[in-house]
Protein backbone atom coordinates (compact mmCIF):
# COMPACT_ATOMS: atom_id res chain seq x y z
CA UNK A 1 125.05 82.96 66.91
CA UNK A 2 126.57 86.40 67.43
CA UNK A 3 123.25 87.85 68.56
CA UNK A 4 122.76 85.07 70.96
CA UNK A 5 126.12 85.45 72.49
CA UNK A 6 125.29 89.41 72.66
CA UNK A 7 121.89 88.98 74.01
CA UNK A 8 123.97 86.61 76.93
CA UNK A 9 126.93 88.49 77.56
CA UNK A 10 124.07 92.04 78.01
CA UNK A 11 122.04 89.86 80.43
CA UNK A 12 125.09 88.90 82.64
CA UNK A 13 126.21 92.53 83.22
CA UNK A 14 122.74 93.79 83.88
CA UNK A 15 122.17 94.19 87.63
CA UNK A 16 120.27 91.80 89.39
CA UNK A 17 116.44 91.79 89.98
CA UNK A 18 116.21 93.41 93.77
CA UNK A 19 113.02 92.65 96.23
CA UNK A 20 110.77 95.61 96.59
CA UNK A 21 111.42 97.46 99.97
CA UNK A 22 109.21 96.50 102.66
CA UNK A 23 105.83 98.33 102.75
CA UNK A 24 105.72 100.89 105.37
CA UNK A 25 103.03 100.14 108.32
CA UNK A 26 100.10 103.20 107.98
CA UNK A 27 101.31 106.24 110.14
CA UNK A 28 98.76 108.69 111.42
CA UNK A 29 99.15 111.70 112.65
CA UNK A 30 96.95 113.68 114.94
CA UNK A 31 98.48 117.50 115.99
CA UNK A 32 96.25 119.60 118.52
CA UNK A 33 97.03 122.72 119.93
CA UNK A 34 98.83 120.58 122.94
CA UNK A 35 98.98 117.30 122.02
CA UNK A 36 100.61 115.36 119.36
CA UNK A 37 100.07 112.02 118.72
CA UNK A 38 101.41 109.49 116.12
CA UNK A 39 100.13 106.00 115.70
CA UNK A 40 101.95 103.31 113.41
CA UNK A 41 99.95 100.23 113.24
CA UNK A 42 101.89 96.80 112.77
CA UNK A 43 101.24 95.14 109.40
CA UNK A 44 101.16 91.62 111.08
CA UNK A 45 98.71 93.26 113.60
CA UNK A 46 95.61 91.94 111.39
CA UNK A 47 96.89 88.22 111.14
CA UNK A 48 97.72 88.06 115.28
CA UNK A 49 94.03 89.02 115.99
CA UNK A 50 93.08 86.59 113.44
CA UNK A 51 94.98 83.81 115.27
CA UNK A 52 94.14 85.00 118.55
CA UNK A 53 90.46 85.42 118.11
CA UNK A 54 89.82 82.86 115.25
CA UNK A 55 89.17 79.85 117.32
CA UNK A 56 86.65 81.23 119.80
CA UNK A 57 85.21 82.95 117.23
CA UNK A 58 84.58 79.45 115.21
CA UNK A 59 83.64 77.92 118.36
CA UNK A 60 80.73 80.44 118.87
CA UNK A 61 79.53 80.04 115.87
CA UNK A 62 79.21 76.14 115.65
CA UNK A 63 77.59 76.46 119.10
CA UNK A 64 75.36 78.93 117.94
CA UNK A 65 74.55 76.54 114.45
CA UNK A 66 74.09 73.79 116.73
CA UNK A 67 71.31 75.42 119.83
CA UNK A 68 69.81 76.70 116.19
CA UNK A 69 69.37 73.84 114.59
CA UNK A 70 66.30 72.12 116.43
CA UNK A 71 64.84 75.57 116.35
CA UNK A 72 64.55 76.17 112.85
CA UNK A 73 62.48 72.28 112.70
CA UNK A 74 59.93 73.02 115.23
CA UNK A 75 58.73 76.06 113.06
């Protein structure tokens, strides 16, 4: 019972489980004689594409499976 009521008491003073920090976007750096130039890409940059070019992108595609459809039974 003593353990137990150790084992509690060492798990309430411990300090609380914290979040990892937020990754860092990728950073690159180009230096020329006269020209420096840093780019930082978003990290929600690849799922805004996605949304924005997802539904023409689907929408070519079942257009395209549809015009070749009757093609590929004529052969």
């Amino acid at each position: 019972m003593n353990q137990r009521r150790d084992t509690y008491r060492a798990a309430l003073r411990r300090e609380p489980n914290t979040t990892p920090p937020p990754r860092q976007p990728p950073v690159t750096h180009l230096d020329l004689r006269y020209v420096r130039v840093t780019i930082e890409l978003d990290p929600a940059l690849a799922r805004e594409v996605t949304r924005w070019a997802g539904p023409p992108v689907s929408a070519l595609l079942r257009v395209g499976a549809a015009v070749l459809r009757p093609l590929g039974g004529t052969a």
